[in-house]
PDB file of N, CA and C in Angstrom:
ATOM      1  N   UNK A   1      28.316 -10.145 -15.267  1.00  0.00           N
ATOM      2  CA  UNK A   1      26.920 -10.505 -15.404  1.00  0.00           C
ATOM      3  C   UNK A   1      26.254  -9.473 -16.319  1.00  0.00           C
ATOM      4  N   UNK A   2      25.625  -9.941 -17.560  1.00  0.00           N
ATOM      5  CA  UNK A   2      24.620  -9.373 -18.355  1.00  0.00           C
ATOM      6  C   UNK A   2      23.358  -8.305 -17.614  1.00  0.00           C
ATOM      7  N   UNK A   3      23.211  -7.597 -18.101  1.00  0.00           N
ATOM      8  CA  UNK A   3      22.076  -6.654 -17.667  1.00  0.00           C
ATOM      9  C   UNK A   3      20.594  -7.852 -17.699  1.00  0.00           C
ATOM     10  N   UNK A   4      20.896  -8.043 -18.649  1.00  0.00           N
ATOM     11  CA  UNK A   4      19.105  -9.289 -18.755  1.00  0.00           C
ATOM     12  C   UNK A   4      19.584 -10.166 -17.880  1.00  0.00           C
ATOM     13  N   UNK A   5      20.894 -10.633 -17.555  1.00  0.00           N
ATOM     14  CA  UNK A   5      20.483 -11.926 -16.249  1.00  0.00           C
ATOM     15  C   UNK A   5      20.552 -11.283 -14.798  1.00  0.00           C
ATOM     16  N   UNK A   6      21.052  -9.753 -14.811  1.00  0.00           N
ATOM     17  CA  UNK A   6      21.033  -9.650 -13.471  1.00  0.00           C
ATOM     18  C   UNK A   6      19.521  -9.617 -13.351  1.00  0.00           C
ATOM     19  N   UNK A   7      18.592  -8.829 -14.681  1.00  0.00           N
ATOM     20  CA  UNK A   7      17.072  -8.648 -14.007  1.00  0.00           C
ATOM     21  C   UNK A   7      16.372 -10.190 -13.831  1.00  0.00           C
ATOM     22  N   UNK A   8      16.962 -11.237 -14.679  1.00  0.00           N
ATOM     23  CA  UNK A   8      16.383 -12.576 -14.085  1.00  0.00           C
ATOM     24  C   UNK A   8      16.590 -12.616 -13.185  1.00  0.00           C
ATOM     25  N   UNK A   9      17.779 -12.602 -12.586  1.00  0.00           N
ATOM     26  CA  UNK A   9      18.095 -13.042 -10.972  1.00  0.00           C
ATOM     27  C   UNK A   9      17.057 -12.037  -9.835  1.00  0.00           C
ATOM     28  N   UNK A  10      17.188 -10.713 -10.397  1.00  0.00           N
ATOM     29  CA  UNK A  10      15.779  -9.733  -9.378  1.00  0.00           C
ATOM     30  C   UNK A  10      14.272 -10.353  -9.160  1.00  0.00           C
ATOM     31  N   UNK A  11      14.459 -10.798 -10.505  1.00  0.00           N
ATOM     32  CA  UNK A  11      12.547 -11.222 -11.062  1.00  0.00           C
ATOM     33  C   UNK A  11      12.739 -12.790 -10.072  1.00  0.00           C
ATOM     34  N   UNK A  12      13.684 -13.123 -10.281  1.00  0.00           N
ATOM     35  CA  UNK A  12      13.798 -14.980  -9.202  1.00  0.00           C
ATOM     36  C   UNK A  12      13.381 -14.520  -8.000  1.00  0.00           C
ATOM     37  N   UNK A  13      14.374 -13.575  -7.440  1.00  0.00           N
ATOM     38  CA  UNK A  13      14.512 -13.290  -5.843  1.00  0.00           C
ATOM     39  C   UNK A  13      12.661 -12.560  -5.535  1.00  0.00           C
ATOM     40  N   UNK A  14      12.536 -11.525  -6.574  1.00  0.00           N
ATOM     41  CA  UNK A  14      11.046 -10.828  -6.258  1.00  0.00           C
ATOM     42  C   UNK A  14      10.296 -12.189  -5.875  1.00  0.00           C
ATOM     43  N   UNK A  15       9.859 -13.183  -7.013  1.00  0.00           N
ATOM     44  CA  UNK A  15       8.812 -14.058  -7.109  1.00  0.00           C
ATOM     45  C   UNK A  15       9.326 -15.010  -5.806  1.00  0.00           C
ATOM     46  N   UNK A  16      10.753 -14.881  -5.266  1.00  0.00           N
ATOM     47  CA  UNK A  16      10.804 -15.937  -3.897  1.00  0.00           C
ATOM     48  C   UNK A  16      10.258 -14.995  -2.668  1.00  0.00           C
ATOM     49  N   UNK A  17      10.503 -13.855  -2.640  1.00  0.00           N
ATOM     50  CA  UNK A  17      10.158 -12.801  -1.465  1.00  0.00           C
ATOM     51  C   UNK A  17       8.520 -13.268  -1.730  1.00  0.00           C
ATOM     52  N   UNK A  18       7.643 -12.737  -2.776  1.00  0.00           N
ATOM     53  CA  UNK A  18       6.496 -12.916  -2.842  1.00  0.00           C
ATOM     54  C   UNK A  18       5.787 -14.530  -2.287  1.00  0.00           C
ATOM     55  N   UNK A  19       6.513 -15.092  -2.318  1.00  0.00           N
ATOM     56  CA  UNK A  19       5.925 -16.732  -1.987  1.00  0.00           C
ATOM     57  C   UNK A  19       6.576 -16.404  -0.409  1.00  0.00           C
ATOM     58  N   UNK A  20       7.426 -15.991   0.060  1.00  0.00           N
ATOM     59  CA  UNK A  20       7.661 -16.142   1.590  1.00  0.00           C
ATOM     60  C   UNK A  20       6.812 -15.231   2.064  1.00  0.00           C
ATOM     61  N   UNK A  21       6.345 -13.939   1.340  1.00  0.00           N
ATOM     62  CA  UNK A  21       5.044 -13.022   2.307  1.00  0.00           C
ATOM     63  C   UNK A  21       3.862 -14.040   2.318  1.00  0.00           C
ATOM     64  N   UNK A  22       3.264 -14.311   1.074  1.00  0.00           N
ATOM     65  CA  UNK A  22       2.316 -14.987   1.037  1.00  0.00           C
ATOM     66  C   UNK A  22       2.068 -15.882   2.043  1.00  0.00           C
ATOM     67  N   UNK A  23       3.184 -16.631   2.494  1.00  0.00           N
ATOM     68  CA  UNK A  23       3.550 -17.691   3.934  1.00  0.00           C
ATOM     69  C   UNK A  23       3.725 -17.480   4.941  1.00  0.00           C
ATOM     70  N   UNK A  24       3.743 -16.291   5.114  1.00  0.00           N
ATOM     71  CA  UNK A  24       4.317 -15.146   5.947  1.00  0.00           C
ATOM     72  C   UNK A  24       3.163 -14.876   6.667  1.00  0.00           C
ATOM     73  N   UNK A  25       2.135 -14.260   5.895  1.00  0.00           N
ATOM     74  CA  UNK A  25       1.110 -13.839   6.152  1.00  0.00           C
ATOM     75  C   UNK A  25      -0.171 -15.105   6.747  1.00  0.00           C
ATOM     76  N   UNK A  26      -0.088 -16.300   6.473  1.00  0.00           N
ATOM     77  CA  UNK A  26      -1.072 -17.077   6.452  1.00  0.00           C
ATOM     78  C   UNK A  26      -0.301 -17.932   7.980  1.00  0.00           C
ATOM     79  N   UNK A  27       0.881 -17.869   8.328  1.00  0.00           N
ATOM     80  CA  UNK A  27       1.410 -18.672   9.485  1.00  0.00           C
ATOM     81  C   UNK A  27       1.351 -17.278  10.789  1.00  0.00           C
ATOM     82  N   UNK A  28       0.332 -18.142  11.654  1.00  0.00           N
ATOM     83  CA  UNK A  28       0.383 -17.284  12.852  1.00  0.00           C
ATOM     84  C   UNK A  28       1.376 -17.135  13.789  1.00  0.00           C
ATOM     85  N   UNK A  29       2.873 -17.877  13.680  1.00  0.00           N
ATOM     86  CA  UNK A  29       3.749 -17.027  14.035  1.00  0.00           C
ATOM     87  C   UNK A  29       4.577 -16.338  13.937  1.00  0.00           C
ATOM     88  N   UNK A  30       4.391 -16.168  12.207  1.00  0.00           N
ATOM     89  CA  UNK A  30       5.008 -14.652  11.981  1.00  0.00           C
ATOM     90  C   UNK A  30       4.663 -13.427  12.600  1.00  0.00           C
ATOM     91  N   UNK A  31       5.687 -12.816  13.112  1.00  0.00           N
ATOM     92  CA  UNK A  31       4.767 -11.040  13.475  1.00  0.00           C
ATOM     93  C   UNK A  31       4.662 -10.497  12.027  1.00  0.00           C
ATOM     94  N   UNK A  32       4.244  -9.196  12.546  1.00  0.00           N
ATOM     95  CA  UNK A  32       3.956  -7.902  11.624  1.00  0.00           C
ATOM     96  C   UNK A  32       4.893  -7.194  11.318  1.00  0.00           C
ATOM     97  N   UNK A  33       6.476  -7.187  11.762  1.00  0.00           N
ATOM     98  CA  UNK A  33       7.554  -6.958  11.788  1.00  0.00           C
ATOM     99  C   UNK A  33       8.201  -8.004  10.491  1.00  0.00           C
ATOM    100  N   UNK A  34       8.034  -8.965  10.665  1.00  0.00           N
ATOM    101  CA  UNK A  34       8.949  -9.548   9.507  1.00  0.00           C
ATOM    102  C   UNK A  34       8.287  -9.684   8.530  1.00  0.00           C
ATOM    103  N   UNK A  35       6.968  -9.224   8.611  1.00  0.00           N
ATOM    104  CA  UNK A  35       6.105  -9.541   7.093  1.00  0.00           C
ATOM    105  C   UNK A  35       6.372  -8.444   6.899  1.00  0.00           C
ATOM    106  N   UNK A  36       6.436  -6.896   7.787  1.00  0.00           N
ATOM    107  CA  UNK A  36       6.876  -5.949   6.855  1.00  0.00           C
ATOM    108  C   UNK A  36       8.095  -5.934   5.938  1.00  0.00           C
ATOM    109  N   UNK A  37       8.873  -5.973   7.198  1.00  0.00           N
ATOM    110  CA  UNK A  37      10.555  -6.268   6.326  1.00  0.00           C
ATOM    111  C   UNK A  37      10.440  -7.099   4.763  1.00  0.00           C
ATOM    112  N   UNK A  38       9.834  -8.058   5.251  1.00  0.00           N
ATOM    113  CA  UNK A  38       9.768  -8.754   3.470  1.00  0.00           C
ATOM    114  C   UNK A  38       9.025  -8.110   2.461  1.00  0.00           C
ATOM    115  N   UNK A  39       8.297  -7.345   2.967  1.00  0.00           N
ATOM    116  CA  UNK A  39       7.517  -6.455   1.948  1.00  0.00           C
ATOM    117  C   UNK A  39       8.597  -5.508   1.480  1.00  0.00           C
ATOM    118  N   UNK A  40       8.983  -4.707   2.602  1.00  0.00           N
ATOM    119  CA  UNK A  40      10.223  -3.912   1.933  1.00  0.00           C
ATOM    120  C   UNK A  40      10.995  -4.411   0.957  1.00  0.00           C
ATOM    121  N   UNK A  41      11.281  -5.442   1.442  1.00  0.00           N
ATOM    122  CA  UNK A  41      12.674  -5.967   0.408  1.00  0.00           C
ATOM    123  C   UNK A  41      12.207  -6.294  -1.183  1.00  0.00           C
ATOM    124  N   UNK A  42      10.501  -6.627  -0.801  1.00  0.00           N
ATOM    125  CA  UNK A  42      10.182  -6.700  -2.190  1.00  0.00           C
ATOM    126  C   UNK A  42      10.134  -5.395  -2.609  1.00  0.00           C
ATOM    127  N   UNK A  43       9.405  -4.984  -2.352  1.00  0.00           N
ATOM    128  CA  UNK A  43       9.023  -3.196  -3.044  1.00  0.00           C
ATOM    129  C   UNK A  43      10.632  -2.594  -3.467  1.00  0.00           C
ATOM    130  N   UNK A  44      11.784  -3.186  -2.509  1.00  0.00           N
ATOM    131  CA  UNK A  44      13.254  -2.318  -3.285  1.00  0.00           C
ATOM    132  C   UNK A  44      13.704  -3.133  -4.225  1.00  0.00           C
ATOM    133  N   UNK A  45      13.237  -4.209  -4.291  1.00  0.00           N
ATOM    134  CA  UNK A  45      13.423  -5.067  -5.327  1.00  0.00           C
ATOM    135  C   UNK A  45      13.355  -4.960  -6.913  1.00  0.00           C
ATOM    136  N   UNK A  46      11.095  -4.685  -6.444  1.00  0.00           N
ATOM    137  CA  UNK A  46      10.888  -4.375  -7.433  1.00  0.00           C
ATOM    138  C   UNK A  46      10.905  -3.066  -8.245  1.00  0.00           C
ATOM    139  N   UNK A  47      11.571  -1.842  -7.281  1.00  0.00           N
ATOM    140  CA  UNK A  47      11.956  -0.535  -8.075  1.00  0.00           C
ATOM    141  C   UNK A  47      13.240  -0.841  -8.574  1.00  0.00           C
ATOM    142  N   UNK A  48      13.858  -1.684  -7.940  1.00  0.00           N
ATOM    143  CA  UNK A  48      15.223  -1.874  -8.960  1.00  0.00           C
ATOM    144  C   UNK A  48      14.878  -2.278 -10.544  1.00  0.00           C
ATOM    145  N   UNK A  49      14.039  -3.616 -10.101  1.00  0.00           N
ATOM    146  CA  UNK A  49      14.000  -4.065 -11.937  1.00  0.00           C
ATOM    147  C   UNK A  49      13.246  -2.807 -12.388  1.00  0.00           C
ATOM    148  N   UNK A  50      12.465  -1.811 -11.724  1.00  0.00           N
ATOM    149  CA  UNK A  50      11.704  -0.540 -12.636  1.00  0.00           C
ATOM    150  C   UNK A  50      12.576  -0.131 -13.280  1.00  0.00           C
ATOM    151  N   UNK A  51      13.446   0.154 -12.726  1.00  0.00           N
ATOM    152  CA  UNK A  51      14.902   0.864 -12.698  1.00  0.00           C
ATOM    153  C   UNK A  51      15.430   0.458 -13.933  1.00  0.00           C
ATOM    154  N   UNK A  52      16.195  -0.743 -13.527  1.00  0.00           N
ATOM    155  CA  UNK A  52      16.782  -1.044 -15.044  1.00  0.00           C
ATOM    156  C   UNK A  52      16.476  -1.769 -16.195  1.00  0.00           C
ATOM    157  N   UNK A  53      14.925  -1.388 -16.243  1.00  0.00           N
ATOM    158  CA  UNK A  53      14.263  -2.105 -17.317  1.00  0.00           C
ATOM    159  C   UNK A  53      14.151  -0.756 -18.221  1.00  0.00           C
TER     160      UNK A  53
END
């Protein structure tokens, strides 16, 4: 895998994490526990593409 498609595939997965917090956040039976976790995963996400951009 190419360096530019692995960061497509980061930038896919970021913009899907971001649409599941967003959903995350607005459905009252998510806890505060898994909206964090998805936040995490975005934020390591998005220091990766920092990373290898």
């Amino acid at each position: 895998m190419s360096l530019s498609s692995h960061l497509e595939e980061l930038k896919k997965k970021h913009a899907s994490l971001s649409a599941a917090v967003e959903h995350a956040q607005r459905s009252p039976s998510v806890s505060t526990l898994e909206i964090t976790q998805l936040k995490k995963q975005k934020l390591r996400l998005k220091e990766e593409i920092s990373r290898l951009s």
